[in-house]
PDB file of N, CA and C in Angstrom:
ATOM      1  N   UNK A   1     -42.938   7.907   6.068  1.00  0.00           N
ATOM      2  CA  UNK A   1     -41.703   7.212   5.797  1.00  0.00           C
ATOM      3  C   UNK A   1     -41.915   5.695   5.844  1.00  0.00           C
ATOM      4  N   UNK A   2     -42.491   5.172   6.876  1.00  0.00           N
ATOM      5  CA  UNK A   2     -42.726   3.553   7.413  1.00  0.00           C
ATOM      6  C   UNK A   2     -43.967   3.548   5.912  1.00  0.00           C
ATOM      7  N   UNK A   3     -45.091   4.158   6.324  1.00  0.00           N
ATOM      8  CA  UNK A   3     -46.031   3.886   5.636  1.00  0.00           C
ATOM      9  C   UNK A   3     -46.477   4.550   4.497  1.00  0.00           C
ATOM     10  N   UNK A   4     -47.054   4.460   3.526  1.00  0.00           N
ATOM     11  CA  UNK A   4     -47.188   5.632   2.410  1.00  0.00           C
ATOM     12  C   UNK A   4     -47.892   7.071   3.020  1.00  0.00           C
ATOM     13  N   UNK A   5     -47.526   7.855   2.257  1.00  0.00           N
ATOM     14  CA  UNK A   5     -48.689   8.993   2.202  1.00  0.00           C
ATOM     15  C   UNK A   5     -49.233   9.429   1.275  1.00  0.00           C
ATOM     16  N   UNK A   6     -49.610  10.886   0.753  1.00  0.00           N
ATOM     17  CA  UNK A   6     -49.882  11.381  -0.130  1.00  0.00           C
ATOM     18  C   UNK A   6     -48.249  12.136  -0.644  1.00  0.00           C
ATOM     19  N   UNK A   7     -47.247  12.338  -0.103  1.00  0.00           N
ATOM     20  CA  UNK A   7     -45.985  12.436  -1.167  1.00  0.00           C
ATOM     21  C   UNK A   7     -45.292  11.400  -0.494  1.00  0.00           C
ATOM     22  N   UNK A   8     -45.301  10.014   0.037  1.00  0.00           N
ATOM     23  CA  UNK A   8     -44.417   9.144  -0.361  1.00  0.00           C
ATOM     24  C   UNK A   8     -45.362   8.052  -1.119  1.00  0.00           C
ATOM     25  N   UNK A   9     -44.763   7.873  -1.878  1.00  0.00           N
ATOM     26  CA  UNK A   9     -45.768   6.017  -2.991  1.00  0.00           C
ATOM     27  C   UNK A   9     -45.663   5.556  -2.092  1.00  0.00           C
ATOM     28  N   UNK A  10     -46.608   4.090  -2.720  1.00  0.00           N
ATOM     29  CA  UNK A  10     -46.830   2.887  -2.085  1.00  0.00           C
ATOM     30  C   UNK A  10     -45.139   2.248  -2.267  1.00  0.00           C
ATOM     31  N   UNK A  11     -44.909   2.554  -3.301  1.00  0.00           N
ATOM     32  CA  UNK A  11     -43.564   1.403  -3.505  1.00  0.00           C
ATOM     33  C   UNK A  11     -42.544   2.032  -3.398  1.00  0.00           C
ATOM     34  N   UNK A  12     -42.077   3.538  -2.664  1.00  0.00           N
ATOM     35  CA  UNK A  12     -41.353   3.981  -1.897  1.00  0.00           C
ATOM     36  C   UNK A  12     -41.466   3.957  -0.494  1.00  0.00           C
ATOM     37  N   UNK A  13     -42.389   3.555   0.104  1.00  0.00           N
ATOM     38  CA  UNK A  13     -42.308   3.587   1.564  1.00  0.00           C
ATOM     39  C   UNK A  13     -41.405   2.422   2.165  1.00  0.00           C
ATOM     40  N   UNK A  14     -41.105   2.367   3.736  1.00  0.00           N
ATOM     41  CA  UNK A  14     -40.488   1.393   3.948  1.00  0.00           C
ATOM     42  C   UNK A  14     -41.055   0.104   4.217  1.00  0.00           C
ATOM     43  N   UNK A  15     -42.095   0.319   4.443  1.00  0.00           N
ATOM     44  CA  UNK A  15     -43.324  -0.840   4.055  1.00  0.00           C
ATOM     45  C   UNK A  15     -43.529  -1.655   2.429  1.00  0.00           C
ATOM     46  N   UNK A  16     -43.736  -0.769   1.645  1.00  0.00           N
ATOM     47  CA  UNK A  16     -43.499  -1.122   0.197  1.00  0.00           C
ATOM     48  C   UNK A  16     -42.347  -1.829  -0.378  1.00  0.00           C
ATOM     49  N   UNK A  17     -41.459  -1.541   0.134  1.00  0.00           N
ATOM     50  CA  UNK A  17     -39.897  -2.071  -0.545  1.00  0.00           C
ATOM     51  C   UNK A  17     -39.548  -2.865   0.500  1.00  0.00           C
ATOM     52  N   UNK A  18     -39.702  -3.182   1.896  1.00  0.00           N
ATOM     53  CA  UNK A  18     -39.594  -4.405   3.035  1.00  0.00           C
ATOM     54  C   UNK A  18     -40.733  -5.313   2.072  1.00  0.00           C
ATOM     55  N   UNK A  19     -41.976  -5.293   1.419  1.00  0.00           N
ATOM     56  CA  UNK A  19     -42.948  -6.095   0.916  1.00  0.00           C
ATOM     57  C   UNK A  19     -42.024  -6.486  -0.817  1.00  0.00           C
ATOM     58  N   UNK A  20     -41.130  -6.102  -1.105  1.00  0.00           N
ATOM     59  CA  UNK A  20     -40.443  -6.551  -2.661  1.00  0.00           C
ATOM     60  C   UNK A  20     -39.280  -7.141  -1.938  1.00  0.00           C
ATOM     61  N   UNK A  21     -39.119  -6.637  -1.003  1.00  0.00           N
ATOM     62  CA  UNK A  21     -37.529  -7.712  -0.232  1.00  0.00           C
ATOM     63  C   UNK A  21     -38.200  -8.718   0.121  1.00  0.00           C
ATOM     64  N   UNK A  22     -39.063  -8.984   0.740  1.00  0.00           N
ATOM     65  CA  UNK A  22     -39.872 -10.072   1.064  1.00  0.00           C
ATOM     66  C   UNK A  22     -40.259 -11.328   0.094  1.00  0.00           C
ATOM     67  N   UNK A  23     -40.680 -10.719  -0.830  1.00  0.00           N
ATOM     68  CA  UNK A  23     -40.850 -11.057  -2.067  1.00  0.00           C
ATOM     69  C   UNK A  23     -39.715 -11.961  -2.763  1.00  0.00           C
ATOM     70  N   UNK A  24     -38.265 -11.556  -2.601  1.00  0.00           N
ATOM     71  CA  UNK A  24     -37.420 -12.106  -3.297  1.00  0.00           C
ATOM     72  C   UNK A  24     -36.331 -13.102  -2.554  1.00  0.00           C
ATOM     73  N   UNK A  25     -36.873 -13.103  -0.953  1.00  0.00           N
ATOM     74  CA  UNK A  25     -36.006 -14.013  -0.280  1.00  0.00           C
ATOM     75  C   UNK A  25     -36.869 -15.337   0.177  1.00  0.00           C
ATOM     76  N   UNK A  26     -36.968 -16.008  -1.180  1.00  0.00           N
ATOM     77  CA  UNK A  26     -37.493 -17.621  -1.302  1.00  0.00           C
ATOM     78  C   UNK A  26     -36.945 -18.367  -0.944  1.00  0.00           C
ATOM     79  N   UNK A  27     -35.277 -17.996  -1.238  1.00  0.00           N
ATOM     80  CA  UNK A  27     -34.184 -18.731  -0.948  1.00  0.00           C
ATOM     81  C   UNK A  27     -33.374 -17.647   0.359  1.00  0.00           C
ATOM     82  N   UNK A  28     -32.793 -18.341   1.511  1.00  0.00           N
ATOM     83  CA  UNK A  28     -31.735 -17.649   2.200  1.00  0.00           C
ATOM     84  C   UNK A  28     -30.783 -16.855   1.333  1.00  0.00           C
ATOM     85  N   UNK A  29     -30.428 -15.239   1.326  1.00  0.00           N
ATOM     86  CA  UNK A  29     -29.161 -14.795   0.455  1.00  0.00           C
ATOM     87  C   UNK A  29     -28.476 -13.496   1.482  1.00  0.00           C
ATOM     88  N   UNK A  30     -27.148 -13.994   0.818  1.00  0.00           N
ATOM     89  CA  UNK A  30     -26.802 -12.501   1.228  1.00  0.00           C
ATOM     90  C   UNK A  30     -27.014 -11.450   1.297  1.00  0.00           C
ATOM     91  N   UNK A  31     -26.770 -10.426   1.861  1.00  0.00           N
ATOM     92  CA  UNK A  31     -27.368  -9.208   2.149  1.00  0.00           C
ATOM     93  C   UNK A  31     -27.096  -8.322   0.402  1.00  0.00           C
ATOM     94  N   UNK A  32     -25.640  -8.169  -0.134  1.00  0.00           N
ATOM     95  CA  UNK A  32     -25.147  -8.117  -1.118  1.00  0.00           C
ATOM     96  C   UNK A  32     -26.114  -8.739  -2.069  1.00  0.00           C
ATOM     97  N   UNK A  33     -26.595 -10.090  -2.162  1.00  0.00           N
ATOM     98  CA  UNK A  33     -26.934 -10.663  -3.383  1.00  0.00           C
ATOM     99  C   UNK A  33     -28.357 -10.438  -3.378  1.00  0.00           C
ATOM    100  N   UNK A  34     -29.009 -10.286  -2.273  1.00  0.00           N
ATOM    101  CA  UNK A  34     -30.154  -9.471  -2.051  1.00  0.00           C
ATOM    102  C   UNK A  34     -30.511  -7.936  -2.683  1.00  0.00           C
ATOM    103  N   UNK A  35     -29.498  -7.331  -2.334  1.00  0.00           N
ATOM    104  CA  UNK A  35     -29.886  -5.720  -2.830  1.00  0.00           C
ATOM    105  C   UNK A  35     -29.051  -6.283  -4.827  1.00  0.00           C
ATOM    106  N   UNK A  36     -28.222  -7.146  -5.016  1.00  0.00           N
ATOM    107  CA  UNK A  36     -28.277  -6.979  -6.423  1.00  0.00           C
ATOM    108  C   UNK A  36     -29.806  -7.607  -7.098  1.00  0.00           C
ATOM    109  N   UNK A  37     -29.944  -8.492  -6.566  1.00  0.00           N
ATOM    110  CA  UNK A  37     -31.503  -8.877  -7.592  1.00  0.00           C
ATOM    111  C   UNK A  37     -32.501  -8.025  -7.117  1.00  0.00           C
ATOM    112  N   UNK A  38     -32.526  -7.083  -5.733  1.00  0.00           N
ATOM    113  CA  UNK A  38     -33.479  -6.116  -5.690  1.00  0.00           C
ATOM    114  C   UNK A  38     -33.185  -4.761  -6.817  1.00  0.00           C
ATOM    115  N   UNK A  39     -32.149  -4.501  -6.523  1.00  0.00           N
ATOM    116  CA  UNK A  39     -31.850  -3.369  -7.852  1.00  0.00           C
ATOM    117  C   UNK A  39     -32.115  -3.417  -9.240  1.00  0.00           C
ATOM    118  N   UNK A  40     -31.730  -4.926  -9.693  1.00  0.00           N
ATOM    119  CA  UNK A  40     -32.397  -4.969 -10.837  1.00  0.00           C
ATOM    120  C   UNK A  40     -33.728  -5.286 -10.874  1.00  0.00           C
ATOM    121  N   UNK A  41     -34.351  -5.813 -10.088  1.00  0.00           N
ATOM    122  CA  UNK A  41     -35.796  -5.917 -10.376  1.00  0.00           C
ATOM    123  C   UNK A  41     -36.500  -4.705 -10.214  1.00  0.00           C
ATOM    124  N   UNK A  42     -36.089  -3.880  -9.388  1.00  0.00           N
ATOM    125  CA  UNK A  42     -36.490  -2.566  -9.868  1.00  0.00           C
ATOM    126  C   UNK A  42     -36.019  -1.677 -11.157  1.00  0.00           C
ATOM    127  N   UNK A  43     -35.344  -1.479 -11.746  1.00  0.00           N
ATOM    128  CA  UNK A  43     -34.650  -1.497 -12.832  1.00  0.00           C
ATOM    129  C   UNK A  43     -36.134  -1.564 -14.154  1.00  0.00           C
ATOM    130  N   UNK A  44     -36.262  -3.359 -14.092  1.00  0.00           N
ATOM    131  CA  UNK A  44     -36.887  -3.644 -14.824  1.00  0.00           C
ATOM    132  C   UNK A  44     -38.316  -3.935 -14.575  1.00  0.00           C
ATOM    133  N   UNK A  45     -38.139  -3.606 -13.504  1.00  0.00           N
ATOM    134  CA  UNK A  45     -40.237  -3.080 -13.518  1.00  0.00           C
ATOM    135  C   UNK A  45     -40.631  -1.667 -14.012  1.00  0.00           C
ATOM    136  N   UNK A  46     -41.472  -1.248 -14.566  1.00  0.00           N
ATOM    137  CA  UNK A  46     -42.239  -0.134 -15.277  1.00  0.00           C
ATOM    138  C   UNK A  46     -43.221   0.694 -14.123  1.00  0.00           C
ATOM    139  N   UNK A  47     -42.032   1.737 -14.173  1.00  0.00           N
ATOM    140  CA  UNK A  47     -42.918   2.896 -13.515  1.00  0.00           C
ATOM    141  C   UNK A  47     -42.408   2.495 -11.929  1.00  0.00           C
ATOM    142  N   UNK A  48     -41.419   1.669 -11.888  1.00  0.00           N
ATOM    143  CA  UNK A  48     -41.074   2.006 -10.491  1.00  0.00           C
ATOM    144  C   UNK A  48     -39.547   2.562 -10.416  1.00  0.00           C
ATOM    145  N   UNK A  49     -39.403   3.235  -9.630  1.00  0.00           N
ATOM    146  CA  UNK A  49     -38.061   4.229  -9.266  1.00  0.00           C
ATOM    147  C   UNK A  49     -36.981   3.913  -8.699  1.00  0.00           C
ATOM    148  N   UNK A  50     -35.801   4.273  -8.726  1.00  0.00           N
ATOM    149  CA  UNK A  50     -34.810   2.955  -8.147  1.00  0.00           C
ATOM    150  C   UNK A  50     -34.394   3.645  -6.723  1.00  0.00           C
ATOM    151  N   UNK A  51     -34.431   3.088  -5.755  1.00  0.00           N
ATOM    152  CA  UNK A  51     -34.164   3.129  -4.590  1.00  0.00           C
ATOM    153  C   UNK A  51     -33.148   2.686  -3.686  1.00  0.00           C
ATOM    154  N   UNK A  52     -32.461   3.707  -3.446  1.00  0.00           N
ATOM    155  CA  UNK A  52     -31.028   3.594  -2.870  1.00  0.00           C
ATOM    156  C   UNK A  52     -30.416   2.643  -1.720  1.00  0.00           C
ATOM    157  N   UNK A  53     -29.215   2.605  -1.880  1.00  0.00           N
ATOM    158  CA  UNK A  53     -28.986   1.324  -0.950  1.00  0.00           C
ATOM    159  C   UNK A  53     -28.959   1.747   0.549  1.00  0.00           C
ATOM    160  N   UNK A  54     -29.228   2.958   1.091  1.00  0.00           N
ATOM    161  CA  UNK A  54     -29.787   3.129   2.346  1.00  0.00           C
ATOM    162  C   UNK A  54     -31.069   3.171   2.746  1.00  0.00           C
ATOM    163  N   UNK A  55     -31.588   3.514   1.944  1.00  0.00           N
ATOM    164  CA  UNK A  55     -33.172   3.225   2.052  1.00  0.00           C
ATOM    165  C   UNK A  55     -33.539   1.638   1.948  1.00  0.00           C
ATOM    166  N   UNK A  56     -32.568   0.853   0.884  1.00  0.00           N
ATOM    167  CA  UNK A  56     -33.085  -0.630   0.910  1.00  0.00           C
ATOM    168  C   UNK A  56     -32.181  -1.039   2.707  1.00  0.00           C
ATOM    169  N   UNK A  57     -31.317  -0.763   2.925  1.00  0.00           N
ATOM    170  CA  UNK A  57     -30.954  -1.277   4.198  1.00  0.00           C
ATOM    171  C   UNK A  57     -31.930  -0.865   5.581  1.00  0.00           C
ATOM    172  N   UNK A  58     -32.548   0.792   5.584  1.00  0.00           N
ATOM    173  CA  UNK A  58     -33.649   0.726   6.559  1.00  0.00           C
ATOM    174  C   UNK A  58     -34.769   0.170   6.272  1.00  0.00           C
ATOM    175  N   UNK A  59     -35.015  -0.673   4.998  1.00  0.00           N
ATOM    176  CA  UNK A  59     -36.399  -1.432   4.879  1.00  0.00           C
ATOM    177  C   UNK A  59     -35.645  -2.930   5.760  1.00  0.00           C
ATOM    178  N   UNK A  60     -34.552  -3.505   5.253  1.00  0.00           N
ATOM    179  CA  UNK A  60     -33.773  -4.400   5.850  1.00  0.00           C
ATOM    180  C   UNK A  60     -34.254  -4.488   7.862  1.00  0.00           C
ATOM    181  N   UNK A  61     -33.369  -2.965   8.367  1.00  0.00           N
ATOM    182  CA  UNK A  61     -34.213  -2.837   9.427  1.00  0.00           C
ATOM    183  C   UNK A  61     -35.270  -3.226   9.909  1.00  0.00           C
ATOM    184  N   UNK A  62     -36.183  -2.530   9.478  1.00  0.00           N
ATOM    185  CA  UNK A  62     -37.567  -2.392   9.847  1.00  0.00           C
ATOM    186  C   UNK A  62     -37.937  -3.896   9.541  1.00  0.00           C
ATOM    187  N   UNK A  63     -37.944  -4.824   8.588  1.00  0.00           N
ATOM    188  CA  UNK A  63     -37.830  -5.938   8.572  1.00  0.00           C
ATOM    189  C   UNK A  63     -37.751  -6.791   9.660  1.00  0.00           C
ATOM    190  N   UNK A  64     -36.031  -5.957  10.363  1.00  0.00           N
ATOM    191  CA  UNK A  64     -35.885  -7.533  11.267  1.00  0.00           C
ATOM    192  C   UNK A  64     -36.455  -6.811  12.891  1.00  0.00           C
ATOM    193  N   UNK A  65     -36.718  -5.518  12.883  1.00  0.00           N
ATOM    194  CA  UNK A  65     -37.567  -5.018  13.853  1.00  0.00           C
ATOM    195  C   UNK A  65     -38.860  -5.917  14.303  1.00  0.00           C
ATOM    196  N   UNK A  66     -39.322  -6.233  12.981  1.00  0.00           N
ATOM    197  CA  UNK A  66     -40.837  -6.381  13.254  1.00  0.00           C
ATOM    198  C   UNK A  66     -40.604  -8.011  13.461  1.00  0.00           C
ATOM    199  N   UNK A  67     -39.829  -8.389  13.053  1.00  0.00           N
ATOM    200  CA  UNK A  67     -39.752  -9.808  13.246  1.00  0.00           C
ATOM    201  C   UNK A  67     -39.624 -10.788  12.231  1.00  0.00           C
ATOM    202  N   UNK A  68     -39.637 -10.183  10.795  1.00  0.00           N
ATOM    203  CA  UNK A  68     -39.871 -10.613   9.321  1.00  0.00           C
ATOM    204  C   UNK A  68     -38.995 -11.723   8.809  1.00  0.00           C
ATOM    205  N   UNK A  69     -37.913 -10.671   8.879  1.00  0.00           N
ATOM    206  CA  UNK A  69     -36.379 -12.106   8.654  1.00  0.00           C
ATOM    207  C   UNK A  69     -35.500 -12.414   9.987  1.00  0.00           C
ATOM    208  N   UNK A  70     -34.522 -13.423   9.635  1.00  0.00           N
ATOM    209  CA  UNK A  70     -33.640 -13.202  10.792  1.00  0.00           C
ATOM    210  C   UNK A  70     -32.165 -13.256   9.584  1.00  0.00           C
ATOM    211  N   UNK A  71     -31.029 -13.431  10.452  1.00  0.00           N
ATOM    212  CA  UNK A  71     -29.888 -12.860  10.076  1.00  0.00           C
ATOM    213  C   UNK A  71     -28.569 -14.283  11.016  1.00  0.00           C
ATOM    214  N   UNK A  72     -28.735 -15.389   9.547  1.00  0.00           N
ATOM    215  CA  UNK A  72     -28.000 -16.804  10.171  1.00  0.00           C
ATOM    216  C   UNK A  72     -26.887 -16.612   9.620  1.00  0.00           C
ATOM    217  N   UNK A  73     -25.628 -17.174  10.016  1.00  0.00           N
ATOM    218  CA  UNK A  73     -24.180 -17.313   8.950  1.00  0.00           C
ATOM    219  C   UNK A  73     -24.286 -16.750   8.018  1.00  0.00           C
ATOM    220  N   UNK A  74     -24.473 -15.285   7.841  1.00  0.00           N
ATOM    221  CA  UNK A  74     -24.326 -14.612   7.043  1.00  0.00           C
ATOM    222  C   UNK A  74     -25.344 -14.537   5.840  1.00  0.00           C
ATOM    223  N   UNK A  75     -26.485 -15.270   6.270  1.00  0.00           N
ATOM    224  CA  UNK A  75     -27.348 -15.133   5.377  1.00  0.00           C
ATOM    225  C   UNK A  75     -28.410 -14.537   5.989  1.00  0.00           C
ATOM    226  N   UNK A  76     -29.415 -13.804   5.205  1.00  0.00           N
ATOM    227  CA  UNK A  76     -31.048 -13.280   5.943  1.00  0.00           C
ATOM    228  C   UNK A  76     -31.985 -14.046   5.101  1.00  0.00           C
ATOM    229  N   UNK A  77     -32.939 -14.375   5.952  1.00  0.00           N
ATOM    230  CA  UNK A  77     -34.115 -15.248   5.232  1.00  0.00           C
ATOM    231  C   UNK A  77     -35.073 -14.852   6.089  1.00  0.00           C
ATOM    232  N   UNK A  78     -36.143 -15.374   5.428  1.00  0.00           N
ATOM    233  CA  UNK A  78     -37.723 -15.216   6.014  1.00  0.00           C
ATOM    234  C   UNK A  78     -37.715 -15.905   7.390  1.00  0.00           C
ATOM    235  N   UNK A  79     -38.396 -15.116   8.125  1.00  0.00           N
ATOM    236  CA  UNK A  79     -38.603 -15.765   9.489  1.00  0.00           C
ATOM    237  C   UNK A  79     -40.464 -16.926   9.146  1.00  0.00           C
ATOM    238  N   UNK A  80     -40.279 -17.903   9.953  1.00  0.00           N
ATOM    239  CA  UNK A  80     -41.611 -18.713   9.723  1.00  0.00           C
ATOM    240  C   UNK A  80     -42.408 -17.871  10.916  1.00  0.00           C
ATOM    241  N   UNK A  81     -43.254 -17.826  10.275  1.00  0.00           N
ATOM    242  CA  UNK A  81     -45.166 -17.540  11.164  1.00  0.00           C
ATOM    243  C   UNK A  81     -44.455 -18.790  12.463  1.00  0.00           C
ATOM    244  N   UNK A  82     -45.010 -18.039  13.127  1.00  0.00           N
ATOM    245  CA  UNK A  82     -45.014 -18.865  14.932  1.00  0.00           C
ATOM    246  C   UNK A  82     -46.723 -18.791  14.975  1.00  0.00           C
TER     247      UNK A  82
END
């Protein structure tokens, strides 16, 4: 589930899709405006599968578990390397 296996992909795990959320928060965004440019960028990538908005919220999780983003006035952004 966290990590791939042999029946979950690389870009279904919660590792894989926390690494495309990662990816798209350059800028601080809402949680909302987050999963819309994640949905479509999956959408329009080739050969990847679209992945539901509970699964994008436990990658969200696991995210701020590990320490990845944090969660300011309503926005989530990248946490900086300490």
């Amino acid at each position: 589930m966290i990590l791939p296996t042999k029946h979950i992909r690389k870009d279904r795990s919660l590792l894989g899709v926390g690494a495309s959320i990662l990816s798209l928060l350059d800028t601080p965004k809402t949680v909302s405006g987050l999963w819309n440019e994640f949905d479509d960028s999956r959408r329009t990538t080739e050969g990847a599968k679209p992945v539901a908005f509970d699964w994008f919220v436990m990658a969200l999780d696991f995210l701020y578990m590990i320490d990845a983003v944090e969660f300011h006035r309503g926005l989530l952004k990248k946490r900086k390397a300490k």
